[in-house]
PDB file of N, CA and C in Angstrom:
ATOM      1  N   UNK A   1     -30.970  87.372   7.298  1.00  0.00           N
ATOM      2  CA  UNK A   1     -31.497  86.489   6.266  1.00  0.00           C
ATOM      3  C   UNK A   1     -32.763  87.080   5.629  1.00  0.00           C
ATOM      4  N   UNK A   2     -33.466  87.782   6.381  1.00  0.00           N
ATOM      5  CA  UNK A   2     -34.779  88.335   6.051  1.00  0.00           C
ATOM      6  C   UNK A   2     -34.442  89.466   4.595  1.00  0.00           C
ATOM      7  N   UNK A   3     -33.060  90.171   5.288  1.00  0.00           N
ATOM      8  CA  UNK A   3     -33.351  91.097   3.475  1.00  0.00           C
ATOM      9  C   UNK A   3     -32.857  90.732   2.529  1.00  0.00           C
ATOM     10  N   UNK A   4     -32.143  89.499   2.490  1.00  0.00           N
ATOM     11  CA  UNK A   4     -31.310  88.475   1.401  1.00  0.00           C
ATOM     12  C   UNK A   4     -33.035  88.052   0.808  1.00  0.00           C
ATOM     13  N   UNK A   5     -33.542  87.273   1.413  1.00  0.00           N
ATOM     14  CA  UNK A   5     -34.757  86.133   1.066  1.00  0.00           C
ATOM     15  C   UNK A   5     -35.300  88.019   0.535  1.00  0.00           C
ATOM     16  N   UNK A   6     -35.855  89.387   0.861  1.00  0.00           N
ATOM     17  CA  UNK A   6     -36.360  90.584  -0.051  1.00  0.00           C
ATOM     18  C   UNK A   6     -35.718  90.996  -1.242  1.00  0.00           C
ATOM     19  N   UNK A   7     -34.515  90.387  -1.279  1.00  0.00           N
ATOM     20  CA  UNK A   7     -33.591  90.731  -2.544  1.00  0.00           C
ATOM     21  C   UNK A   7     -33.952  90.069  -3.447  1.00  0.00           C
ATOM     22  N   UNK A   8     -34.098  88.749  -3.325  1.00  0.00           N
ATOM     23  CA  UNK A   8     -34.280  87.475  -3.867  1.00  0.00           C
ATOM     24  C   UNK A   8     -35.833  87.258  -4.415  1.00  0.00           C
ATOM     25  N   UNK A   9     -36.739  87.580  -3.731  1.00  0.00           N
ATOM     26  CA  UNK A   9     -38.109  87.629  -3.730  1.00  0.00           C
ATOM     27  C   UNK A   9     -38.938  88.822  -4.330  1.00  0.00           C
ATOM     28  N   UNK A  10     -37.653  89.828  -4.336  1.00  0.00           N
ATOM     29  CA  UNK A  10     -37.973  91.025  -5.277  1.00  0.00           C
ATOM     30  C   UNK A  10     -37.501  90.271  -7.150  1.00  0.00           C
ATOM     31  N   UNK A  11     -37.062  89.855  -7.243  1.00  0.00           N
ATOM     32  CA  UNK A  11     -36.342  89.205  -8.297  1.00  0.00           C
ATOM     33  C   UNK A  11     -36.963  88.352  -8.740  1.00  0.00           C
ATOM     34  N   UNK A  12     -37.782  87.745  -8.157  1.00  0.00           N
ATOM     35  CA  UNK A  12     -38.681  86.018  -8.459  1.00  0.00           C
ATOM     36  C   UNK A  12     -39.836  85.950  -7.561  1.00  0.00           C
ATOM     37  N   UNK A  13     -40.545  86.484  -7.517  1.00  0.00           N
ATOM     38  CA  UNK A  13     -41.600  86.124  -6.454  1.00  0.00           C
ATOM     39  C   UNK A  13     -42.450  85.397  -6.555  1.00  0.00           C
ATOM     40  N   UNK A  14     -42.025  84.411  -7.263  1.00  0.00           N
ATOM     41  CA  UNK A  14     -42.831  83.196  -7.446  1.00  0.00           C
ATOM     42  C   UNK A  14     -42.073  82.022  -7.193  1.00  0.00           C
ATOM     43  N   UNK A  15     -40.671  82.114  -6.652  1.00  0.00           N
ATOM     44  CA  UNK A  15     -39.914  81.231  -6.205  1.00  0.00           C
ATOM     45  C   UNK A  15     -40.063  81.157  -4.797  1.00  0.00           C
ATOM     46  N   UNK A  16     -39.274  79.808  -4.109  1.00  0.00           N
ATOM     47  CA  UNK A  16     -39.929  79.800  -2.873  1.00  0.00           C
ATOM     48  C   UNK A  16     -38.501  79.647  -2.087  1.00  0.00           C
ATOM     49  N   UNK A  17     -37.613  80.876  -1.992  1.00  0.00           N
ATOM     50  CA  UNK A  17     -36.318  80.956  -2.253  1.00  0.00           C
ATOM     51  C   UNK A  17     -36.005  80.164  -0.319  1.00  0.00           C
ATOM     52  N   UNK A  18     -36.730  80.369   0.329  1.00  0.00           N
ATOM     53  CA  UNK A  18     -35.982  79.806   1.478  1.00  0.00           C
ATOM     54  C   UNK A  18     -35.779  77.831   1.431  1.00  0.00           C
ATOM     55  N   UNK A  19     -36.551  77.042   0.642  1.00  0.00           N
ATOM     56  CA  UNK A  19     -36.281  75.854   0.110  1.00  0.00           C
ATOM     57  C   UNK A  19     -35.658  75.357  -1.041  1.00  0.00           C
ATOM     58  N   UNK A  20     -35.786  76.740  -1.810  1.00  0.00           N
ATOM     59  CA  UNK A  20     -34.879  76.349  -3.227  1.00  0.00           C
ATOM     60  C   UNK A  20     -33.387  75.651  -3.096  1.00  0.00           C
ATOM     61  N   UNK A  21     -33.199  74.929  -3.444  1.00  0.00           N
ATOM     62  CA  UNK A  21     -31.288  74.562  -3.382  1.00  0.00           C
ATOM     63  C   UNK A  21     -30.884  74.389  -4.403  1.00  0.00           C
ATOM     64  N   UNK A  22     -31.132  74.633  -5.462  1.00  0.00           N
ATOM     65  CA  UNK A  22     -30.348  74.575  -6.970  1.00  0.00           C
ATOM     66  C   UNK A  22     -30.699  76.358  -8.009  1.00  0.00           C
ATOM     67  N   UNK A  23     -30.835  77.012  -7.417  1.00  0.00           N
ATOM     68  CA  UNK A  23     -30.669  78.240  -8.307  1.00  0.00           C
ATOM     69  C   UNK A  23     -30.259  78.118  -9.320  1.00  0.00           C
ATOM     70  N   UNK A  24     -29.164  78.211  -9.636  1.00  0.00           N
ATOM     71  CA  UNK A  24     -27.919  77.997 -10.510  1.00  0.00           C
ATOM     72  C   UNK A  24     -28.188  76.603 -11.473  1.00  0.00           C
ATOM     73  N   UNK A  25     -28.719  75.433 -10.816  1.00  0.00           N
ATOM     74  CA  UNK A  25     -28.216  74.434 -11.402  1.00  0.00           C
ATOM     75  C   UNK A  25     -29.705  74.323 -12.311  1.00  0.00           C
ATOM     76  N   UNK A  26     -30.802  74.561 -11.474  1.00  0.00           N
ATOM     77  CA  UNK A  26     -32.423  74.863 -12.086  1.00  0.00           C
ATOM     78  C   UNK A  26     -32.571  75.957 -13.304  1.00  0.00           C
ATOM     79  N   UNK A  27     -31.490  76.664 -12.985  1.00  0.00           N
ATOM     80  CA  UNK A  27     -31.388  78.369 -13.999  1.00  0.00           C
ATOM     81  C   UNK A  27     -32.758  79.101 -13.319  1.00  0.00           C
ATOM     82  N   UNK A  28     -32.936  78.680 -12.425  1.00  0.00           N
ATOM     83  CA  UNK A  28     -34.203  80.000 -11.505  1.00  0.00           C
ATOM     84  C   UNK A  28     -33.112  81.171 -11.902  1.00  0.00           C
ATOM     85  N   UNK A  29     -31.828  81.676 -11.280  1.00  0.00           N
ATOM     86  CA  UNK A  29     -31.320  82.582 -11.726  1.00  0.00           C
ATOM     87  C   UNK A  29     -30.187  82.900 -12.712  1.00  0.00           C
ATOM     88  N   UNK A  30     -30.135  83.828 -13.302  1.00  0.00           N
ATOM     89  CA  UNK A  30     -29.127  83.704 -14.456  1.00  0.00           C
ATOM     90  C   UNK A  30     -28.017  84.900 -13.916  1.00  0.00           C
ATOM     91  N   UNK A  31     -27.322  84.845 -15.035  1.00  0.00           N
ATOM     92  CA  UNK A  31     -26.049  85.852 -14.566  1.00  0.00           C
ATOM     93  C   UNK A  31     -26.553  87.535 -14.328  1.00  0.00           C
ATOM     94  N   UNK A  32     -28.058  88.157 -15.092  1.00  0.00           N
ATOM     95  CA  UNK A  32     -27.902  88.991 -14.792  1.00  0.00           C
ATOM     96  C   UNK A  32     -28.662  89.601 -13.186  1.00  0.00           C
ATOM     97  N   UNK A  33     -29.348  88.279 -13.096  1.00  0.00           N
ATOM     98  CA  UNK A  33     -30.007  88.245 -11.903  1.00  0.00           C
ATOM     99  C   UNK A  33     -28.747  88.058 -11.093  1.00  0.00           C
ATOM    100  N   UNK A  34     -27.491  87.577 -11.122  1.00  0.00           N
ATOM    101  CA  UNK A  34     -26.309  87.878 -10.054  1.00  0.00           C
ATOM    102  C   UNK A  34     -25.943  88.451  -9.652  1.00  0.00           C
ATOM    103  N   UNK A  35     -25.486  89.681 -10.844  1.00  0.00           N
ATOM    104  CA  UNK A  35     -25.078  91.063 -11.366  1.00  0.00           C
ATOM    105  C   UNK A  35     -26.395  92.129 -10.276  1.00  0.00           C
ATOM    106  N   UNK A  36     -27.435  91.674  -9.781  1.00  0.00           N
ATOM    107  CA  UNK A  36     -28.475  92.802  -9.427  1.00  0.00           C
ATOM    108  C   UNK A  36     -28.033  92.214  -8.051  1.00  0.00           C
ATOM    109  N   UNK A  37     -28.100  91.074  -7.826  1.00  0.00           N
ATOM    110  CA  UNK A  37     -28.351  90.439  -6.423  1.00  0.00           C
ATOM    111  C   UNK A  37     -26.727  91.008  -5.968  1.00  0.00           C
ATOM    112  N   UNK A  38     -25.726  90.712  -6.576  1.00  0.00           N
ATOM    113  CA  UNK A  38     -24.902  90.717  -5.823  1.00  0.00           C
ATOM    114  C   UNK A  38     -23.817  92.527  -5.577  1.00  0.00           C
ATOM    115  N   UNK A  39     -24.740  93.377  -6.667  1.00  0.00           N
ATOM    116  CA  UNK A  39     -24.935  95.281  -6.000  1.00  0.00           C
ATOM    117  C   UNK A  39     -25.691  95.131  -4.969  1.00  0.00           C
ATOM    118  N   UNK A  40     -27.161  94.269  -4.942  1.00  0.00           N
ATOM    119  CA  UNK A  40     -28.401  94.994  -3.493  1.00  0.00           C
ATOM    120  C   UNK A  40     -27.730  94.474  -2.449  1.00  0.00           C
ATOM    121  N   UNK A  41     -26.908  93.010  -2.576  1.00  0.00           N
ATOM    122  CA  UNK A  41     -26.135  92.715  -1.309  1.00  0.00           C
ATOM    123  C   UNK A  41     -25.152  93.822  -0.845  1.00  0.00           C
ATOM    124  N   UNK A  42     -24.056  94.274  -1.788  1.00  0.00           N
ATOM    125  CA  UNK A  42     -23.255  95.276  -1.484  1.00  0.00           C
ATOM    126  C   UNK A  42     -24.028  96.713  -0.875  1.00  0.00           C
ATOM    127  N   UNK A  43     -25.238  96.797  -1.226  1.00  0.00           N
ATOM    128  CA  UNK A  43     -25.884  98.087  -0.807  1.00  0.00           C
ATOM    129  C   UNK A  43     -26.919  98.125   0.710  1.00  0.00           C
ATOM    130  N   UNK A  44     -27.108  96.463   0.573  1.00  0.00           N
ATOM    131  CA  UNK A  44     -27.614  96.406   2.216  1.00  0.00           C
ATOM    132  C   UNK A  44     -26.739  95.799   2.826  1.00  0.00           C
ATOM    133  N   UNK A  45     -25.616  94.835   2.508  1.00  0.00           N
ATOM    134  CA  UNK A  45     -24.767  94.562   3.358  1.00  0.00           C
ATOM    135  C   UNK A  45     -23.821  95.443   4.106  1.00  0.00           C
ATOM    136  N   UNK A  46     -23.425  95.979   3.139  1.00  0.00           N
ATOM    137  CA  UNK A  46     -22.183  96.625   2.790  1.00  0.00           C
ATOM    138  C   UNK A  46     -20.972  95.764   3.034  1.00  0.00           C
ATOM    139  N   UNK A  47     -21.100  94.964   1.847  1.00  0.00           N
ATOM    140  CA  UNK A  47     -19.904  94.239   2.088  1.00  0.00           C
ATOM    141  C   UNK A  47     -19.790  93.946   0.037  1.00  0.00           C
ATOM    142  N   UNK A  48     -18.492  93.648   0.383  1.00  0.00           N
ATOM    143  CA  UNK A  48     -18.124  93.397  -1.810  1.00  0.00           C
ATOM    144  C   UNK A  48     -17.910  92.170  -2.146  1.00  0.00           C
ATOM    145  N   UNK A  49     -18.549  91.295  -2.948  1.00  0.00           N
ATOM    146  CA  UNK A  49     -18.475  89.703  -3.408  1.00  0.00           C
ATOM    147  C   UNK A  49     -17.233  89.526  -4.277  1.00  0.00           C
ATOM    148  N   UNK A  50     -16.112  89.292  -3.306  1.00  0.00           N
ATOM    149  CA  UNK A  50     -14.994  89.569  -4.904  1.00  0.00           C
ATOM    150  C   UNK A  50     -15.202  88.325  -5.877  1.00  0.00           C
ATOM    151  N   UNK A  51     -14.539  88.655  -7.282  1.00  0.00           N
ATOM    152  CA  UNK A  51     -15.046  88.044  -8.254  1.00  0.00           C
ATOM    153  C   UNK A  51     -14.830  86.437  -8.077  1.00  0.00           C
ATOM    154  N   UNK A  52     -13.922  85.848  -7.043  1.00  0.00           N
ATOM    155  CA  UNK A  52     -13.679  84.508  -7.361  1.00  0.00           C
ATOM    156  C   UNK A  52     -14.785  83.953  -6.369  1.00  0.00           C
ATOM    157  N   UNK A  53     -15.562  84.441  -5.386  1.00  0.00           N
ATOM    158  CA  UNK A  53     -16.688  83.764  -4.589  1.00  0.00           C
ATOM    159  C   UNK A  53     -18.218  83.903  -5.634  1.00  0.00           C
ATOM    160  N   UNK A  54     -17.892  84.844  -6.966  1.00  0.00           N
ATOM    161  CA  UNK A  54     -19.104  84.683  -7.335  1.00  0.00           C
ATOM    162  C   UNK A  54     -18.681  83.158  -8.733  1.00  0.00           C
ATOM    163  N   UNK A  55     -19.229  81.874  -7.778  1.00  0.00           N
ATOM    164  CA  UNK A  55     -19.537  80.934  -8.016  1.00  0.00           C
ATOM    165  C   UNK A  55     -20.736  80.209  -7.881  1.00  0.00           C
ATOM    166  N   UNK A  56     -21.013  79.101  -8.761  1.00  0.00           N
ATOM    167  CA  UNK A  56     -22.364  77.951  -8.540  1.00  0.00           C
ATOM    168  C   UNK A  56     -22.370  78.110  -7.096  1.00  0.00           C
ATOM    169  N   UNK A  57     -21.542  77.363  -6.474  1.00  0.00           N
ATOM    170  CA  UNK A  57     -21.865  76.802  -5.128  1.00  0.00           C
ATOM    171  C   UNK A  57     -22.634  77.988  -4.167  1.00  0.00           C
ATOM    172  N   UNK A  58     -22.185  79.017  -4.297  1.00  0.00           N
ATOM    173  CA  UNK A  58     -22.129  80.470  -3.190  1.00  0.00           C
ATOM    174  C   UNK A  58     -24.104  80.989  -3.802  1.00  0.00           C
ATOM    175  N   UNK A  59     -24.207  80.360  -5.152  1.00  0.00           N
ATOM    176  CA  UNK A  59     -25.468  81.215  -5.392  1.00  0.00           C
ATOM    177  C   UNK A  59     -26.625  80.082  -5.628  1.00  0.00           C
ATOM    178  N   UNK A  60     -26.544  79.045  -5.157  1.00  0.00           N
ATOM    179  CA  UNK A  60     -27.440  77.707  -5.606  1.00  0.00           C
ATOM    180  C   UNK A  60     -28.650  77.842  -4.208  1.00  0.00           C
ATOM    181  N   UNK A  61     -28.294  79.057  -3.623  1.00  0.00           N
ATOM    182  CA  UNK A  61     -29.738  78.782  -2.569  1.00  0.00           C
ATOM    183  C   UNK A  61     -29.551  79.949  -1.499  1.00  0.00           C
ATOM    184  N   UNK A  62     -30.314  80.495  -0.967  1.00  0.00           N
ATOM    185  CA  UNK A  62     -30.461  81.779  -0.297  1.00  0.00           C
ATOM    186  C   UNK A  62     -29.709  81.288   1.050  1.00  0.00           C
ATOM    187  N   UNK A  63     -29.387  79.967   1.580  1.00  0.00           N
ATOM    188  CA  UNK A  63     -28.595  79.505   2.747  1.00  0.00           C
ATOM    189  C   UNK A  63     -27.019  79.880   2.558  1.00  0.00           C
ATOM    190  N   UNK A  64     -26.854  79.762   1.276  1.00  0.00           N
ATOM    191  CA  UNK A  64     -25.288  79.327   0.625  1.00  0.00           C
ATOM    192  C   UNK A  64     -24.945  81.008   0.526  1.00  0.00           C
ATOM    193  N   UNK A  65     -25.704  81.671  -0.054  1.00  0.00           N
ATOM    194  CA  UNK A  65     -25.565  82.985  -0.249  1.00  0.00           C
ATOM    195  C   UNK A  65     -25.483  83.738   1.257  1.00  0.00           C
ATOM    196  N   UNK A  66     -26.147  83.411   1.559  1.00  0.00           N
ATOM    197  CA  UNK A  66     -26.073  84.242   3.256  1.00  0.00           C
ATOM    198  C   UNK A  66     -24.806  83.947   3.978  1.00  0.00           C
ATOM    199  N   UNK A  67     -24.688  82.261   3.911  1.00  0.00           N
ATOM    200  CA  UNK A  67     -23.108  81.829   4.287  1.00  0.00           C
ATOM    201  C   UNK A  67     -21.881  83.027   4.120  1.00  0.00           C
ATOM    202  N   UNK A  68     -22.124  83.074   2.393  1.00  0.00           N
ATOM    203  CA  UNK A  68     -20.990  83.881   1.624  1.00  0.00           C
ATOM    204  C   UNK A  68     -21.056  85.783   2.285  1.00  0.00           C
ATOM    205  N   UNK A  69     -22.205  86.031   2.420  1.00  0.00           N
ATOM    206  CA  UNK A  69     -22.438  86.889   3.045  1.00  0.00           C
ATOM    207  C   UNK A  69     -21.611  87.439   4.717  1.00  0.00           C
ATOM    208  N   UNK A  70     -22.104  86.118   5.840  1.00  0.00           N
ATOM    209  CA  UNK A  70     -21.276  86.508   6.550  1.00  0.00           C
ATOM    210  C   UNK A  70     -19.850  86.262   6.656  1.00  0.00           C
ATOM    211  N   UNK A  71     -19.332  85.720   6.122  1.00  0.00           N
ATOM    212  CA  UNK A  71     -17.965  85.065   5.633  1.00  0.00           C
ATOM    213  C   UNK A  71     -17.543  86.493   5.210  1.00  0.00           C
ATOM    214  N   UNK A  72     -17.872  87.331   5.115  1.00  0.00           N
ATOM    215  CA  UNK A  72     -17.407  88.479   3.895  1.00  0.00           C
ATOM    216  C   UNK A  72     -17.335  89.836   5.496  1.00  0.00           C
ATOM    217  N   UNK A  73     -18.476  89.726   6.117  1.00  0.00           N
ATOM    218  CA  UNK A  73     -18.696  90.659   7.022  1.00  0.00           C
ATOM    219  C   UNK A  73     -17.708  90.709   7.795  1.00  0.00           C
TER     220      UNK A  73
END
């Protein structure tokens, strides 16, 4: 969770991403902030977000994203 919340915090560091729960629905992030987040995941995960998990629900909060994360591992 720690380099998800550095991905995220590299991106917004003025967000307070481990309480945030509406990303998506707030527009804290937009599509191209997805597009970055969801290569640095593939590059520290090593794992690939196929296109139908990149949804609202999966990116509305650094909990939901990590979910999608190990779900993938």
């Amino acid at each position: 969770m720690e380099q998800l919340l550095q991905i995220l915090t590299e991106l917004h560091p003025d967000i307070d991403f481990e309480n945030h729960t509406a990303l998506i629905d707030d527009a804290v992030i937009d599509s191209f902030d997805i597009i970055t987040i969801v290569g640095e995941i593939s590059d520290v995960f090593d794992v690939e977000i196929p296109a139908d998990k990149i949804v609202p629900e999966n990116f509305n909060s650094a909990s939901a994203l990590y979910k999608l994360i190990k779900s993938l591992d």
